[in-house]
N, C-alpha and C. Protein backbone atom coordinates (compact mmCIF):
# COMPACT_ATOMS: atom_id res chain seq x y z
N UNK A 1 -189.27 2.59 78.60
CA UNK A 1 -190.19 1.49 78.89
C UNK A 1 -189.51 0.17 78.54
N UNK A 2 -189.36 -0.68 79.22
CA UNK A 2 -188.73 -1.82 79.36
C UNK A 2 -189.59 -3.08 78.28
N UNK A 3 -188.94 -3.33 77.46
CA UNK A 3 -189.49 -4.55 76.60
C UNK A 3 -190.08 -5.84 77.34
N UNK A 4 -191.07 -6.08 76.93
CA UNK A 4 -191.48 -6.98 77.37
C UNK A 4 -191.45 -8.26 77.64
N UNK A 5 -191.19 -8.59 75.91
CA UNK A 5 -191.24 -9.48 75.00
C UNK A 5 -190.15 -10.06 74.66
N UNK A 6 -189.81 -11.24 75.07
CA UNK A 6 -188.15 -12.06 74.84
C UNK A 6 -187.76 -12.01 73.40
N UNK A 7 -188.91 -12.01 73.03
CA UNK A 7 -188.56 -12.07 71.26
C UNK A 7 -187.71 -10.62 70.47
N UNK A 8 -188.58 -9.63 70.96
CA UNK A 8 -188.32 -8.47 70.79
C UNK A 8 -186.98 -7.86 71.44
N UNK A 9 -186.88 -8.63 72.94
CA UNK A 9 -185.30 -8.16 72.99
C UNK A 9 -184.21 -8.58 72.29
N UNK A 10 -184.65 -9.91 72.17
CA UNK A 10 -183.37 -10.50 70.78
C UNK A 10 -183.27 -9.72 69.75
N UNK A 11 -184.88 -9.46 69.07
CA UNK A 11 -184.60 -8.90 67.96
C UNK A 11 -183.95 -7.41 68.01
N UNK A 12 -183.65 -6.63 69.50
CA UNK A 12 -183.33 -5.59 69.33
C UNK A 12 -181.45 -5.66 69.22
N UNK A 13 -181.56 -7.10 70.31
CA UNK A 13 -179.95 -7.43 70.04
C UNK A 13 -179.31 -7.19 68.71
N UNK A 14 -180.52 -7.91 68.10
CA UNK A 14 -179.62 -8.11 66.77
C UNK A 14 -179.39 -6.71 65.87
N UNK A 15 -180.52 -6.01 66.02
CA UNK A 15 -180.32 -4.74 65.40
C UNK A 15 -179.27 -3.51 65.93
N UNK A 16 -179.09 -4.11 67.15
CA UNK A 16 -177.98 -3.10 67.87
C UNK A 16 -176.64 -3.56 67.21
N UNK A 17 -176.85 -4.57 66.27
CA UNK A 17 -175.14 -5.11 66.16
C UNK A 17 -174.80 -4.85 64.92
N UNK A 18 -175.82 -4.11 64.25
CA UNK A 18 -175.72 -3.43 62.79
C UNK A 18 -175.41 -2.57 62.72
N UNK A 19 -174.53 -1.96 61.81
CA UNK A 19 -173.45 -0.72 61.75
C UNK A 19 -174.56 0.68 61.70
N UNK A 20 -175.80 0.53 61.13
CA UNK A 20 -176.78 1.31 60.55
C UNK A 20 -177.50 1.72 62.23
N UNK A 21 -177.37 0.71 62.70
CA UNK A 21 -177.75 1.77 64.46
C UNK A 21 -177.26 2.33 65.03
N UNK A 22 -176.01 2.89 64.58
CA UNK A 22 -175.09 3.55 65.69
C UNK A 22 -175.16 5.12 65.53
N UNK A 23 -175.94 5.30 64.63
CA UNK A 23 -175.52 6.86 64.14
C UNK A 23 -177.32 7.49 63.08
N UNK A 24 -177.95 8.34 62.89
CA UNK A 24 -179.20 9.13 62.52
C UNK A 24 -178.03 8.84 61.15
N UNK A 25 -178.63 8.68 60.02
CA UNK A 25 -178.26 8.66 58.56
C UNK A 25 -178.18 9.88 57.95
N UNK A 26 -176.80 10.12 57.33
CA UNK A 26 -176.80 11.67 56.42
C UNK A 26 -177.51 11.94 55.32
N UNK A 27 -177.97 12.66 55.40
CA UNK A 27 -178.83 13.42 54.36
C UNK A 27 -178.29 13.28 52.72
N UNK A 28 -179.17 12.70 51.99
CA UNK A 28 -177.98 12.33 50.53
C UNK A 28 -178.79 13.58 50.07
N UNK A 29 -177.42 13.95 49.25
CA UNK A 29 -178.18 15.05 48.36
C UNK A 29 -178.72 15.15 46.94
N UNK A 30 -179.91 16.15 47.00
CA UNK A 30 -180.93 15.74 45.82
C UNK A 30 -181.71 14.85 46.08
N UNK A 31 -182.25 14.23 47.27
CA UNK A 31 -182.94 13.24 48.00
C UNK A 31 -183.74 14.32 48.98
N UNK A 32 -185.39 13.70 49.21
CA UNK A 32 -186.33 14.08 50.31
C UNK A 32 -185.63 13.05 51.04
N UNK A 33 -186.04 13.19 52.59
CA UNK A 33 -185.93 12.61 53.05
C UNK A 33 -187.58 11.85 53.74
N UNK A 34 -187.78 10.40 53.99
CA UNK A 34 -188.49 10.27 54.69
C UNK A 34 -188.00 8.58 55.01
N UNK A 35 -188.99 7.90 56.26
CA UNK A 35 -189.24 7.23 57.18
C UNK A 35 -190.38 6.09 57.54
N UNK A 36 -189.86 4.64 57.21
CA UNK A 36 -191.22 4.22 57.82
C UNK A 36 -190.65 3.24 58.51
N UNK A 37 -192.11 2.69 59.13
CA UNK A 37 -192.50 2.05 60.86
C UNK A 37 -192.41 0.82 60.28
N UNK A 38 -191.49 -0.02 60.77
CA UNK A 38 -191.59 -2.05 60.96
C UNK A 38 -192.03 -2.13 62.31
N UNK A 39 -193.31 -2.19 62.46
CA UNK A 39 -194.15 -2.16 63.82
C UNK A 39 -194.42 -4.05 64.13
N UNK A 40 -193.67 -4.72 64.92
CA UNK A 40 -194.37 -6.00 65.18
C UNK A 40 -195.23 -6.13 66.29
N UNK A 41 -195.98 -6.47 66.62
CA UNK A 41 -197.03 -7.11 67.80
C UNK A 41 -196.87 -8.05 67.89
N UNK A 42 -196.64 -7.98 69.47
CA UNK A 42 -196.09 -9.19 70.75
C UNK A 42 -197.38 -10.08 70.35
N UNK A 43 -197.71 -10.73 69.82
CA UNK A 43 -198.80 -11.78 69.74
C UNK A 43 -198.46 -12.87 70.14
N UNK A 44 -199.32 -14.30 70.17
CA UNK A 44 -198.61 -15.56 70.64
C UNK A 44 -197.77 -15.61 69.31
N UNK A 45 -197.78 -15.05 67.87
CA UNK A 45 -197.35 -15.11 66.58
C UNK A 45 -196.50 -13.54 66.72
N UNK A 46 -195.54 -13.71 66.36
CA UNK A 46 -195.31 -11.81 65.93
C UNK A 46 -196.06 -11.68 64.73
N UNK A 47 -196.78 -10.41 65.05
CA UNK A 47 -197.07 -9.74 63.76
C UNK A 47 -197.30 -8.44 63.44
N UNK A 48 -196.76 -7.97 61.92
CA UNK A 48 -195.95 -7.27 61.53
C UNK A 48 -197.24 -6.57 60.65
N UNK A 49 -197.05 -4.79 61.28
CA UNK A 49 -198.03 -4.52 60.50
C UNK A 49 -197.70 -3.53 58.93
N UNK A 50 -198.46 -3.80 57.97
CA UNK A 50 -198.24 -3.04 56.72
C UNK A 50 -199.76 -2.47 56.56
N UNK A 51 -199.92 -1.54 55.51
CA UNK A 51 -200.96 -0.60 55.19
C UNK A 51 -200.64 -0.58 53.38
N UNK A 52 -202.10 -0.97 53.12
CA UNK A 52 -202.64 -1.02 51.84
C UNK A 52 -203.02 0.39 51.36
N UNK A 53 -201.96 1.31 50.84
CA UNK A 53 -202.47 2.80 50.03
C UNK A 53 -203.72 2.82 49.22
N UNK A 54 -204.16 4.31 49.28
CA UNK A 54 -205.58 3.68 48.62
C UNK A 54 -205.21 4.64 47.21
N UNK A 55 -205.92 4.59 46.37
CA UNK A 55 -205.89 4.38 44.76
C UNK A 55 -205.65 5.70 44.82
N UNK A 56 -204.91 6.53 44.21
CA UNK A 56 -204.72 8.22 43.93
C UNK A 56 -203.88 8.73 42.23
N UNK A 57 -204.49 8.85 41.52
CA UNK A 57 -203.41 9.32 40.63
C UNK A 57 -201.71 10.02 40.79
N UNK A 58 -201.99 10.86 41.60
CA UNK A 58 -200.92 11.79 42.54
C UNK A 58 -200.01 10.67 43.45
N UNK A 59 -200.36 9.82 43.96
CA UNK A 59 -199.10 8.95 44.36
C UNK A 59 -198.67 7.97 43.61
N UNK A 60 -197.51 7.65 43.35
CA UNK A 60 -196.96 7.32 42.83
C UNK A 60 -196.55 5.66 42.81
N UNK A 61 -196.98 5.27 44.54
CA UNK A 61 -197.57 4.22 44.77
C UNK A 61 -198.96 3.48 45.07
N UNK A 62 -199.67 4.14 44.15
CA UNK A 62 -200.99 4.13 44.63
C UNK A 62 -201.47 2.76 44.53
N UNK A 63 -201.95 2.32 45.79
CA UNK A 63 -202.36 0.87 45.83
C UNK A 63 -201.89 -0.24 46.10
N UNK A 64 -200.30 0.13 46.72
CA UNK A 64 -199.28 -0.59 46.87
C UNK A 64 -199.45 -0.90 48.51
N UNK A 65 -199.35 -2.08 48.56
CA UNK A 65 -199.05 -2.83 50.04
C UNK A 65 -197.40 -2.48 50.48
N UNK A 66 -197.42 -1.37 51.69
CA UNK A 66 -196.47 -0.33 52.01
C UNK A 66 -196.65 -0.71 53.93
N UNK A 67 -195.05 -0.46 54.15
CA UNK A 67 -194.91 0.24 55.79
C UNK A 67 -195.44 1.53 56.10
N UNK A 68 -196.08 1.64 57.02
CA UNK A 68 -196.36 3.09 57.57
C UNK A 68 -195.53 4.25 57.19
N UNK A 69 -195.64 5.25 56.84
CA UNK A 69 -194.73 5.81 57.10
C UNK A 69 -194.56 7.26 56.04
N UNK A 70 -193.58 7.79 55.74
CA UNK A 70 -194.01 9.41 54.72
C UNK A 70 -192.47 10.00 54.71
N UNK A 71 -193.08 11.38 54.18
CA UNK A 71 -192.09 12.11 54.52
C UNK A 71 -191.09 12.95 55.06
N UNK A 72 -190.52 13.61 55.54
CA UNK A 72 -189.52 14.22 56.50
C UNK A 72 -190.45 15.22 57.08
N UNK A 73 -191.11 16.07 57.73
CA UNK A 73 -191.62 17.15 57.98
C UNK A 73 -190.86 18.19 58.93
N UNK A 74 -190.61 19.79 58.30
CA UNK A 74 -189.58 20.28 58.95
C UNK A 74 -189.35 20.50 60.58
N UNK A 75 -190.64 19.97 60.60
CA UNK A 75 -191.11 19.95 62.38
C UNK A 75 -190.62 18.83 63.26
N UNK A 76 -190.08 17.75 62.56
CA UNK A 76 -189.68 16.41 62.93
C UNK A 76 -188.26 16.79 63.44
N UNK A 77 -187.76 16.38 64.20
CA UNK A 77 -186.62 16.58 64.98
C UNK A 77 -185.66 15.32 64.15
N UNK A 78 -185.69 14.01 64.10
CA UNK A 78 -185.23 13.27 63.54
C UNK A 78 -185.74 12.46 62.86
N UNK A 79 -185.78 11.39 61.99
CA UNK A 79 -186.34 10.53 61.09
C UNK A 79 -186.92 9.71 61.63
N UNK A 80 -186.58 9.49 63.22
CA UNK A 80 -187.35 8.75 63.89
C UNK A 80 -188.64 9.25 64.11
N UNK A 81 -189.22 10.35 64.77
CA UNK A 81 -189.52 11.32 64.77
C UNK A 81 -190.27 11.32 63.68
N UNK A 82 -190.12 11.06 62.81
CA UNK A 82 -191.47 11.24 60.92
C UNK A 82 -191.89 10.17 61.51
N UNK A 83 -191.32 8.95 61.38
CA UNK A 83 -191.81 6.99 61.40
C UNK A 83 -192.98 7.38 62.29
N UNK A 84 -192.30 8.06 63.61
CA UNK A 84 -193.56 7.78 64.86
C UNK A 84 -194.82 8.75 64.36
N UNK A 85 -194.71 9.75 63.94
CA UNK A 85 -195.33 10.59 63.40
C UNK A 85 -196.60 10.67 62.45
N UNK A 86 -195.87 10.08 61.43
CA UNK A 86 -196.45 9.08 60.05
C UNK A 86 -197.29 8.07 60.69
N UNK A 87 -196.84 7.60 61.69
CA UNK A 87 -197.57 5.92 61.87
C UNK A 87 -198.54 6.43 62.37
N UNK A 88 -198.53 7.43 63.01
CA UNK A 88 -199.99 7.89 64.32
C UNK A 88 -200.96 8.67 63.53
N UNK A 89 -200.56 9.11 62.57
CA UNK A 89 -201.48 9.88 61.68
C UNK A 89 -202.57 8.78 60.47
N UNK A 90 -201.26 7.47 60.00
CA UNK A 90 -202.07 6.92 58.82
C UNK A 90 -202.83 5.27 59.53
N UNK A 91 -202.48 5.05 60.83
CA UNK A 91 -203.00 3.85 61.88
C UNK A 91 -203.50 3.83 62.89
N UNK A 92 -203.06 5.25 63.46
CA UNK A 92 -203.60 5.47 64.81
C UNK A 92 -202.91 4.69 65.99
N UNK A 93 -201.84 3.75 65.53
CA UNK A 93 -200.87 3.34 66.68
C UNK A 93 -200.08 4.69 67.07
N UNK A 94 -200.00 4.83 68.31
CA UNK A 94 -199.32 5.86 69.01
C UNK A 94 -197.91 5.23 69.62
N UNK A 95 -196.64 5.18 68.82
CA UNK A 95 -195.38 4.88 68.64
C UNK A 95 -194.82 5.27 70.35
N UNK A 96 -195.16 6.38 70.26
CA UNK A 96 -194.47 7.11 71.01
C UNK A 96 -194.91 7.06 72.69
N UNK A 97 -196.19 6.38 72.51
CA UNK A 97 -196.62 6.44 73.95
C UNK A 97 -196.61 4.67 74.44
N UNK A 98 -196.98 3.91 73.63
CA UNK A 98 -196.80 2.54 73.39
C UNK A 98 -196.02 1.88 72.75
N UNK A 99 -195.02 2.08 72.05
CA UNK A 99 -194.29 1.51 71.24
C UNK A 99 -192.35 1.30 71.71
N UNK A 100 -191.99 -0.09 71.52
CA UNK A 100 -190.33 -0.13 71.91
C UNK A 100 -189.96 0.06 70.79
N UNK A 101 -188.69 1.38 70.90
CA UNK A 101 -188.06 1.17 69.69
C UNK A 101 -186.55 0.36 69.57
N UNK A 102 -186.87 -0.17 68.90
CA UNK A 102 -185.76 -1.75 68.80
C UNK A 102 -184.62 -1.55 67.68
N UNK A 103 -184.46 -0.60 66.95
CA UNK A 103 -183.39 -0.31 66.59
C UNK A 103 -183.61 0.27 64.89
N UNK A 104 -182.69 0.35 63.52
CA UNK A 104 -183.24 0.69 62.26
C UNK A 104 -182.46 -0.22 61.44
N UNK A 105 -183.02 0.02 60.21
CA UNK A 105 -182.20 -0.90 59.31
C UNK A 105 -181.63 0.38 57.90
N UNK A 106 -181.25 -0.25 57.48
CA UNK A 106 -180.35 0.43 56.30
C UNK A 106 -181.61 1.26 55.31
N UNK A 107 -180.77 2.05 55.23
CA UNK A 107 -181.91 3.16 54.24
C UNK A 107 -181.99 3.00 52.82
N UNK A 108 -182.53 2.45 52.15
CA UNK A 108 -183.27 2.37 50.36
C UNK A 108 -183.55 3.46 49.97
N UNK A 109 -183.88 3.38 48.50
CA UNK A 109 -184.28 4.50 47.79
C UNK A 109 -184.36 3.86 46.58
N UNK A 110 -185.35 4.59 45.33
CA UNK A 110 -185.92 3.93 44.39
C UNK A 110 -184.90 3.85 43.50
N UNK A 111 -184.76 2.91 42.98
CA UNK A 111 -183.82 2.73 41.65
C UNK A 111 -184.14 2.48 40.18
N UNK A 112 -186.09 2.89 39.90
CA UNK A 112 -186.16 3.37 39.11
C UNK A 112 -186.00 4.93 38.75
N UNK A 113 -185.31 5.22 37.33
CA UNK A 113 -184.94 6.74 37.18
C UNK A 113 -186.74 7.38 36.80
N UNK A 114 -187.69 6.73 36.92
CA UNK A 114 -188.86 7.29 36.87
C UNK A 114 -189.33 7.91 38.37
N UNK A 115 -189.49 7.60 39.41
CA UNK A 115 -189.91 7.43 40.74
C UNK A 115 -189.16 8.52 41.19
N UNK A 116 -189.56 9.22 42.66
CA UNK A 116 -189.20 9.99 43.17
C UNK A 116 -187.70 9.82 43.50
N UNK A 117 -187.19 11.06 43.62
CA UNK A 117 -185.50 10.84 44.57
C UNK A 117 -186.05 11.14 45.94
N UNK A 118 -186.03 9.79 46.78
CA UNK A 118 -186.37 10.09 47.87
C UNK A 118 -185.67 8.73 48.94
N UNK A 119 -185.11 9.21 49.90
CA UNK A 119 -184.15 8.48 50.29
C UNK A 119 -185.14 7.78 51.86
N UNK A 120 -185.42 6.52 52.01
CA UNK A 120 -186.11 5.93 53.39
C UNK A 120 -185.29 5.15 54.08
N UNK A 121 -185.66 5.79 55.31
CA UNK A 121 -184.88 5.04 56.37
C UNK A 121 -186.30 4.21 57.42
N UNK A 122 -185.95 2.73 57.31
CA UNK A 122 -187.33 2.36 58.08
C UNK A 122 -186.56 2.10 59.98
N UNK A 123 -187.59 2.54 60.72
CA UNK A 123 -187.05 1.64 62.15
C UNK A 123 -188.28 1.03 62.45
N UNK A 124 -187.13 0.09 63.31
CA UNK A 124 -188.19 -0.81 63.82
C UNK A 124 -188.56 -1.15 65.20
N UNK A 125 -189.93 -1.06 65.60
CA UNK A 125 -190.53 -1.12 66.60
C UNK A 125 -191.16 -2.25 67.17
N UNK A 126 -191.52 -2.63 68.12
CA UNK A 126 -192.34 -3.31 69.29
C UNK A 126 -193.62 -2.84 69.26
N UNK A 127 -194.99 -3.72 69.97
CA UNK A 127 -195.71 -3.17 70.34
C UNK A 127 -196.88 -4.57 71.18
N UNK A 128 -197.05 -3.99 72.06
CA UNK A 128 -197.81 -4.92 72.88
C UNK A 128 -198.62 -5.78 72.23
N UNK A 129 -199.54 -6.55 72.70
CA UNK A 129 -200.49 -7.85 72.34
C UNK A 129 -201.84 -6.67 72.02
N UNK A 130 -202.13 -6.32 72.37
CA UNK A 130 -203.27 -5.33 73.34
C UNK A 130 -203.87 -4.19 71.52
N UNK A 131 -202.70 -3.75 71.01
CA UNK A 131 -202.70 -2.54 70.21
C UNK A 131 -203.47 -2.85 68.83
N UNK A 132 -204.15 -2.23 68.61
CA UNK A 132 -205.16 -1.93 67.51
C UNK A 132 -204.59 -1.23 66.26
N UNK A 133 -204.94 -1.60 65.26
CA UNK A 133 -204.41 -0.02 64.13
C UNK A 133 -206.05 -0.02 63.44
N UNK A 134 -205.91 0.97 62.82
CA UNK A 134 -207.25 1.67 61.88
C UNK A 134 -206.64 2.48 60.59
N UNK A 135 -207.25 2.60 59.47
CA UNK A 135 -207.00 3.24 58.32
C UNK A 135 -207.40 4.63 58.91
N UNK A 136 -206.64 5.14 59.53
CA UNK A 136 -206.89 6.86 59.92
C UNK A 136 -206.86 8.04 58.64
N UNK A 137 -206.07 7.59 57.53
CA UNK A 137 -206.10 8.48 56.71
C UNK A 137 -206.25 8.37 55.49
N UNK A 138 -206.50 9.50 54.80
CA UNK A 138 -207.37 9.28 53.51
C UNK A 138 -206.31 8.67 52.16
N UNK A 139 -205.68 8.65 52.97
CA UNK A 139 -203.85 7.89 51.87
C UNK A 139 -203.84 6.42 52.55
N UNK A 140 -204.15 5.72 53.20
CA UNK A 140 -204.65 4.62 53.58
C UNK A 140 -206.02 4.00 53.16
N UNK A 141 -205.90 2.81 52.84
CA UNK A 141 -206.96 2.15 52.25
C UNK A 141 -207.54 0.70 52.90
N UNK A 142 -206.28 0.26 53.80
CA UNK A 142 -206.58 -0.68 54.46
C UNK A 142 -205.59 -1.11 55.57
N UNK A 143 -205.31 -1.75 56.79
CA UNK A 143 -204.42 -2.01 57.29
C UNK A 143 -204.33 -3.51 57.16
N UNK A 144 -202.89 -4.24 57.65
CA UNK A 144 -203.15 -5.75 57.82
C UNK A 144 -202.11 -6.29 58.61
N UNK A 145 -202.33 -7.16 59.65
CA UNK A 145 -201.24 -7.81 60.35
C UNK A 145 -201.03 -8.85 59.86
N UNK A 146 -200.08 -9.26 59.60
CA UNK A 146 -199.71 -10.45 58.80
C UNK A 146 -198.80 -11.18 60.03
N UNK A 147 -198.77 -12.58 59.94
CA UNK A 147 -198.31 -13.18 61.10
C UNK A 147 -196.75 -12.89 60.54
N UNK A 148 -195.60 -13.15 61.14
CA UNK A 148 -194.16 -13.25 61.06
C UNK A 148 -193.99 -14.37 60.20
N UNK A 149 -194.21 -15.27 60.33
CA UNK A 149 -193.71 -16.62 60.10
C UNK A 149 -194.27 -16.92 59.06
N UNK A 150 -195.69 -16.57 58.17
CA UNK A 150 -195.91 -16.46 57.17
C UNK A 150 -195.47 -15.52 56.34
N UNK A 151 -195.13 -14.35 56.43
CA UNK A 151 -193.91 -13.62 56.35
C UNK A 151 -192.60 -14.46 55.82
N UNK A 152 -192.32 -15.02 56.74
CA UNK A 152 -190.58 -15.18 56.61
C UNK A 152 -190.83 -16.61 55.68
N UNK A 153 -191.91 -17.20 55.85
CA UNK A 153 -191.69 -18.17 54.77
C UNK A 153 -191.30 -18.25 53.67
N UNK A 154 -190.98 -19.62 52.79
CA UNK A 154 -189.90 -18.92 51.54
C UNK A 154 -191.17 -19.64 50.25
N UNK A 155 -192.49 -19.93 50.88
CA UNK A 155 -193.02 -20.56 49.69
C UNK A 155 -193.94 -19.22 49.70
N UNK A 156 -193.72 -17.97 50.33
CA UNK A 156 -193.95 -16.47 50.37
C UNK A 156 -193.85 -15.83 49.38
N UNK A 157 -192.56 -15.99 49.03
CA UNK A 157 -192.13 -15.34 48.14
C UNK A 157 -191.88 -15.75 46.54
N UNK A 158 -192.14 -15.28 45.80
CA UNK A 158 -192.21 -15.12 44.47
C UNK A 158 -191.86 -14.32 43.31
N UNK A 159 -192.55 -13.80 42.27
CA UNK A 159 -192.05 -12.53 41.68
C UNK A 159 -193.93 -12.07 40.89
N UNK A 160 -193.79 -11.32 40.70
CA UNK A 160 -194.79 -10.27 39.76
C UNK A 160 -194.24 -9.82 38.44
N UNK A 161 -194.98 -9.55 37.92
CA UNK A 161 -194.73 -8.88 36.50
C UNK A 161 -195.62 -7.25 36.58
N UNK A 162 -195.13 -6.23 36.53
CA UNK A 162 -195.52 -4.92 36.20
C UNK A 162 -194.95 -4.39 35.11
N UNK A 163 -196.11 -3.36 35.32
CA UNK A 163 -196.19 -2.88 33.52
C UNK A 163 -194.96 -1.53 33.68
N UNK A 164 -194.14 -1.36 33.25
CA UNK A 164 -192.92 -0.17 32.78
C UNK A 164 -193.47 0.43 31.90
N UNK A 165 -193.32 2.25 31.98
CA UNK A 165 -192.94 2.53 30.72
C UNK A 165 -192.35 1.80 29.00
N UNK A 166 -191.14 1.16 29.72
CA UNK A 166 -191.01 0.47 28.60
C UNK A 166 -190.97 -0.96 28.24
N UNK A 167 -192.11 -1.36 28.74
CA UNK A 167 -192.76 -2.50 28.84
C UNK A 167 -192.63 -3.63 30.29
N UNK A 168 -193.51 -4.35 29.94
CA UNK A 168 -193.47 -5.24 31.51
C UNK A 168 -191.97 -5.78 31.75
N UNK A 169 -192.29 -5.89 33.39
CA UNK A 169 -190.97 -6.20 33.85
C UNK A 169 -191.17 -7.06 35.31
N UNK A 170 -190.39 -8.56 35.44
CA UNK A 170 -190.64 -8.98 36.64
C UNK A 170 -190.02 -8.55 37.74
N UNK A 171 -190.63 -8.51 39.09
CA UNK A 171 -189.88 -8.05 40.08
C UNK A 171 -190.25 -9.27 41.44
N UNK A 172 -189.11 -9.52 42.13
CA UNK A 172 -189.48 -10.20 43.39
C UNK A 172 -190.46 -9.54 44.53
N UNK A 173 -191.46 -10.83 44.70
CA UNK A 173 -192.42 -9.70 45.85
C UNK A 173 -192.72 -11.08 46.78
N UNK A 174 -193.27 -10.89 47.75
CA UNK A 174 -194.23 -11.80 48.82
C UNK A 174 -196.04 -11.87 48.33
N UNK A 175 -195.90 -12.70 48.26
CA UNK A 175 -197.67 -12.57 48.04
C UNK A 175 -198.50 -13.40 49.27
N UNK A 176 -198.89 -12.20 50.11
CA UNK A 176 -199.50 -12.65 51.29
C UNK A 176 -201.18 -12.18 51.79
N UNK A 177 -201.96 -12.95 51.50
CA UNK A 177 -203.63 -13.30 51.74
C UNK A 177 -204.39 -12.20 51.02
N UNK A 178 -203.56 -12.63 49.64
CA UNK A 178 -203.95 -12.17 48.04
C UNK A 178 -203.53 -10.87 47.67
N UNK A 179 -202.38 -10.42 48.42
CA UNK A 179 -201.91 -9.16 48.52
C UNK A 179 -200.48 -9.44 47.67
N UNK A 180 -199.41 -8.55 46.94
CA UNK A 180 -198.33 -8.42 46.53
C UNK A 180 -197.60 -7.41 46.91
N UNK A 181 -196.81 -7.72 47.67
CA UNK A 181 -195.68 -6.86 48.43
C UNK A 181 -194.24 -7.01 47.47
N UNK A 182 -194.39 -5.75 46.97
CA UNK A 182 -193.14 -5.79 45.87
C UNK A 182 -192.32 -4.54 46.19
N UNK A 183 -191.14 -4.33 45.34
CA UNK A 183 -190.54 -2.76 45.16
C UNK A 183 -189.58 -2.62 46.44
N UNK A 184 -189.78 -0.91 46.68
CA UNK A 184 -188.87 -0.77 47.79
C UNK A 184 -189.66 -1.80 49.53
N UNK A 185 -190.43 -1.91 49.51
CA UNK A 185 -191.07 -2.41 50.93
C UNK A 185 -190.48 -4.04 50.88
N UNK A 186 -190.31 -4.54 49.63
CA UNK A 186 -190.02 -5.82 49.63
C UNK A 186 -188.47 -5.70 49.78
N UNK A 187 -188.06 -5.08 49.66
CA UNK A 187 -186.30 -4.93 49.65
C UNK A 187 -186.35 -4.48 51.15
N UNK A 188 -186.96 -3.50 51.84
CA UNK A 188 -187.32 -3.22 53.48
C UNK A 188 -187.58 -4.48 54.20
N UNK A 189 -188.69 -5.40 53.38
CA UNK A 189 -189.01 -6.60 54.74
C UNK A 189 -187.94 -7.92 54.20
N UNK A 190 -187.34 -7.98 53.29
CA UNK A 190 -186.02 -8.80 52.90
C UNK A 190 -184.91 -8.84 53.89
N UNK A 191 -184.65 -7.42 53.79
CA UNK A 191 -183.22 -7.40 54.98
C UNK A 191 -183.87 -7.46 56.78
N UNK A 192 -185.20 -6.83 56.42
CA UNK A 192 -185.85 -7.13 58.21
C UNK A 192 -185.76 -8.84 58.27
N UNK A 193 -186.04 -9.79 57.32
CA UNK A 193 -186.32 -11.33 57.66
C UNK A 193 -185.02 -11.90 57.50
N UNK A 194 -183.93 -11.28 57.24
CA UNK A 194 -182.55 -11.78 57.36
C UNK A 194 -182.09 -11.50 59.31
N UNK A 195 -182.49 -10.78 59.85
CA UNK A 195 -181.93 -10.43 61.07
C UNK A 195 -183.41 -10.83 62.27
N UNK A 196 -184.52 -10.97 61.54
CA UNK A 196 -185.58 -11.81 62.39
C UNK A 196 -186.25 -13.00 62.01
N UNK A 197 -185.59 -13.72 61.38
CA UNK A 197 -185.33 -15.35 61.46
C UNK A 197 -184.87 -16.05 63.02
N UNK A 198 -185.90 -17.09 62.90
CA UNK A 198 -186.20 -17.93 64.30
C UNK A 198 -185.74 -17.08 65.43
N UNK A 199 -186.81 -16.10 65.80
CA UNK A 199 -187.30 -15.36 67.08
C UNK A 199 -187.55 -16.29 67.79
């Protein structure tokens, strides 16, 4: 399906010229593997959708303003394949029937020794003016499109203080319409706003 969106073909330019698109990422070992969705909508604004986890003892990010997205499932053919997967299950955007895929970015993983060993690779997608999302699942708590450009702004970004094991600790995050985007997702939409600056 042919992109629509002038913006979106640039931005796929640019992701095609990153060493991290040329090749599915090797499997690190002692690492899960999983995958999430940088979904933008062609709007007169791009905007970029994230999902608010809802409160769980058992996750580990519970409550955290997060990309779509999960873990490897042995049924998934490739990591792309989870992203589209993941996204249709926790938003109800259907990746795969509506969605351009525009290329991936470099894969993270937590670098606290508390947190899972789990290695993410996010890609990133397109998606018409037209497309809706919904909190489809019970690990979702809220969805939100946030415009781009409030996004990429730099009076965006800031830092937080969270509580450690061994005591509080600041970390750089975005704080966008009373929300705090910190951790691995903020290190995910960091290197996405280095390569989608002035679309």
């Amino acid at each position: 399906m042919e992109i629509q969106d002038a913006r979106l073909r640039r931005l796929a330019d640019r992701l095609s010229s990153q060493p991290e698109h040329q090749s599915e990422p090797e499997p690190r070992a002692g690492y899960t593997e999983a995958a999430v969705s940088v979904i933008l909508r062609a709007s007169a604004e791009l905007e970029l959708l994230l999902i608010k986890r809802a409160e769980s003892e058992r996750d580990p990010w519970s409550g955290h303003v997060a990309l779509p997205g999960g873990r490897r499932d042995a049924r998934d053919a490739n990591l792309a394949q989870t992203a589209i997967r993941e996204t249709s299950e926790e938003t109800g955007v259907e990746l795969s029937s509506s969605g351009w895929p525009l290329g991936r970015l470099a894969q993270v993983a937590p670098s606290h020794p508390t947190l899972p060993r789990i290695a993410i690779t996010p890609y990133v997608f397109g998606v018409p003016a037209k497309i809706e999302a919904s909190a489809d699942s019970a690990e979702v708590d809220q969805v939100l499109w946030v415009p781009l450009p409030i996004l990429l702004d730099p009076k965006t970004r800031g830092t937080t203080t969270i509580p450690l094991p061994q005591g509080p600790a600041e970390f750089p995050c975005y704080r966008v319409d009373g929300h705090v985007i910190w951790g691995l997702t903020f290190r995910i939409l960091s290197d996405f706003g280095e390569l989608a600056g002035g679309l």
